[in-house]
Protein backbone atom coordinates (compact mmCIF):
# COMPACT_ATOMS: atom_id res chain seq x y z
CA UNK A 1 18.86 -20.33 19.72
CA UNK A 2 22.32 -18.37 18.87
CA UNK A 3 22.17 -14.30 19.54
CA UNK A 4 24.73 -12.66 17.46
CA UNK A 5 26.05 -8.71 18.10
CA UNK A 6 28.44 -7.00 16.39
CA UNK A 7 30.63 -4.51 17.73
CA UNK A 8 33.67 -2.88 16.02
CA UNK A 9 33.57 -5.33 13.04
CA UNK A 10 33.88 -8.23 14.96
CA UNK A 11 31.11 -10.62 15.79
CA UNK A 12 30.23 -12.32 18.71
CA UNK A 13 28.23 -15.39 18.84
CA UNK A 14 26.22 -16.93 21.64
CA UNK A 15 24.47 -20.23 21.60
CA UNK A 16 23.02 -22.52 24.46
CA UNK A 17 22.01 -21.46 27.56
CA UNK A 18 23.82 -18.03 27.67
CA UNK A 19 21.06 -16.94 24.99
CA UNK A 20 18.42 -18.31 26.72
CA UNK A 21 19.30 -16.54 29.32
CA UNK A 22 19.72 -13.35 27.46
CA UNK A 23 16.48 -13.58 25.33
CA UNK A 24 13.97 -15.07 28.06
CA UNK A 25 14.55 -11.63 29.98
CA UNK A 26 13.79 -9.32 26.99
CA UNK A 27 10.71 -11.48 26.00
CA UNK A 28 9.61 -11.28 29.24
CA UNK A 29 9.78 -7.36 29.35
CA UNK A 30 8.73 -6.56 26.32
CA UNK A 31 5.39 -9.04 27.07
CA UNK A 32 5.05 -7.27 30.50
CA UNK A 33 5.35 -3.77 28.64
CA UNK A 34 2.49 -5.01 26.11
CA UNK A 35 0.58 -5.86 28.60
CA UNK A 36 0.58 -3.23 30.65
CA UNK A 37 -0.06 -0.71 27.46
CA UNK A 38 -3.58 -3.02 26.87
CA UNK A 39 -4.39 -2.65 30.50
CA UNK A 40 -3.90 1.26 29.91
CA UNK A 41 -6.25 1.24 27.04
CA UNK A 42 -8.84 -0.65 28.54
CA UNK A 43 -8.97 1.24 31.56
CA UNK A 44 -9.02 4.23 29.55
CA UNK A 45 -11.80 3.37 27.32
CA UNK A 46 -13.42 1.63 30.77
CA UNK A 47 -13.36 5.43 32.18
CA UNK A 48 -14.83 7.21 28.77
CA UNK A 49 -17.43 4.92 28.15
CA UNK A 50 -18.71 5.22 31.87
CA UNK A 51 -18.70 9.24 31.43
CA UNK A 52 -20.35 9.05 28.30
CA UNK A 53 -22.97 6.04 29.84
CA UNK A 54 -23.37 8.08 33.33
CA UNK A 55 -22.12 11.68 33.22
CA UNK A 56 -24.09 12.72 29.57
CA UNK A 57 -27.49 11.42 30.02
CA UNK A 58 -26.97 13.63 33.86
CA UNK A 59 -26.32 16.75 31.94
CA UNK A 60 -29.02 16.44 29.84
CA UNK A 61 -31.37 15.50 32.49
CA UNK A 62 -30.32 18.54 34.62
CA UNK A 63 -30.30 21.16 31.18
CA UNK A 64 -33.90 20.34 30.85
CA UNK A 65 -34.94 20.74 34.31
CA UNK A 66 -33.03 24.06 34.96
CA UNK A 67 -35.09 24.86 31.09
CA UNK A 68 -37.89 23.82 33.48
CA UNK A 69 -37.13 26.22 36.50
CA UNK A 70 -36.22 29.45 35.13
CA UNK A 71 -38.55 31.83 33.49
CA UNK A 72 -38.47 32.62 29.90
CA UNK A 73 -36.64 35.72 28.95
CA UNK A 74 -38.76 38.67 28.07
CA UNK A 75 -38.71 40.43 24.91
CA UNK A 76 -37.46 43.94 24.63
């Protein structure tokens, strides 16, 4: 593996171990940020699809039984 950086118009080149040790971190962090987004997302749509499974079918129940309760409204 060689990591190369350029600074000033000079380039640096590292090779062996050293860029192991400088890539192995940033793969590792940029894995733990990608999974952290997913887990985001999934416990996003984990919350939405429980409102939409629980909470709608709840409103609808309890607009048709206050339809039920309250008197019609008279003509004037």
């Amino acid at each position: 593996m060689r990591v190369l950086f350029e600074r000033r118009g000079r380039r640096t080149v590292i090779t062996g171990w050293r860029a192991w040790a400088l890539a192995v971190p940033a793969m590792l962090l940029v894995a733990f940020i990608v999974v952290a987004v997913a887990l985001f997302a999934l416990g996003v749509a984990l919350t939405l699809g429980t409102i939409l499974l629980i909470g709608v079918p709840v409103a609808v129940l309890l607009t048709f039984i206050v339809h039920l309760l309250l008197p019609a409204p008279r003509p004037r």
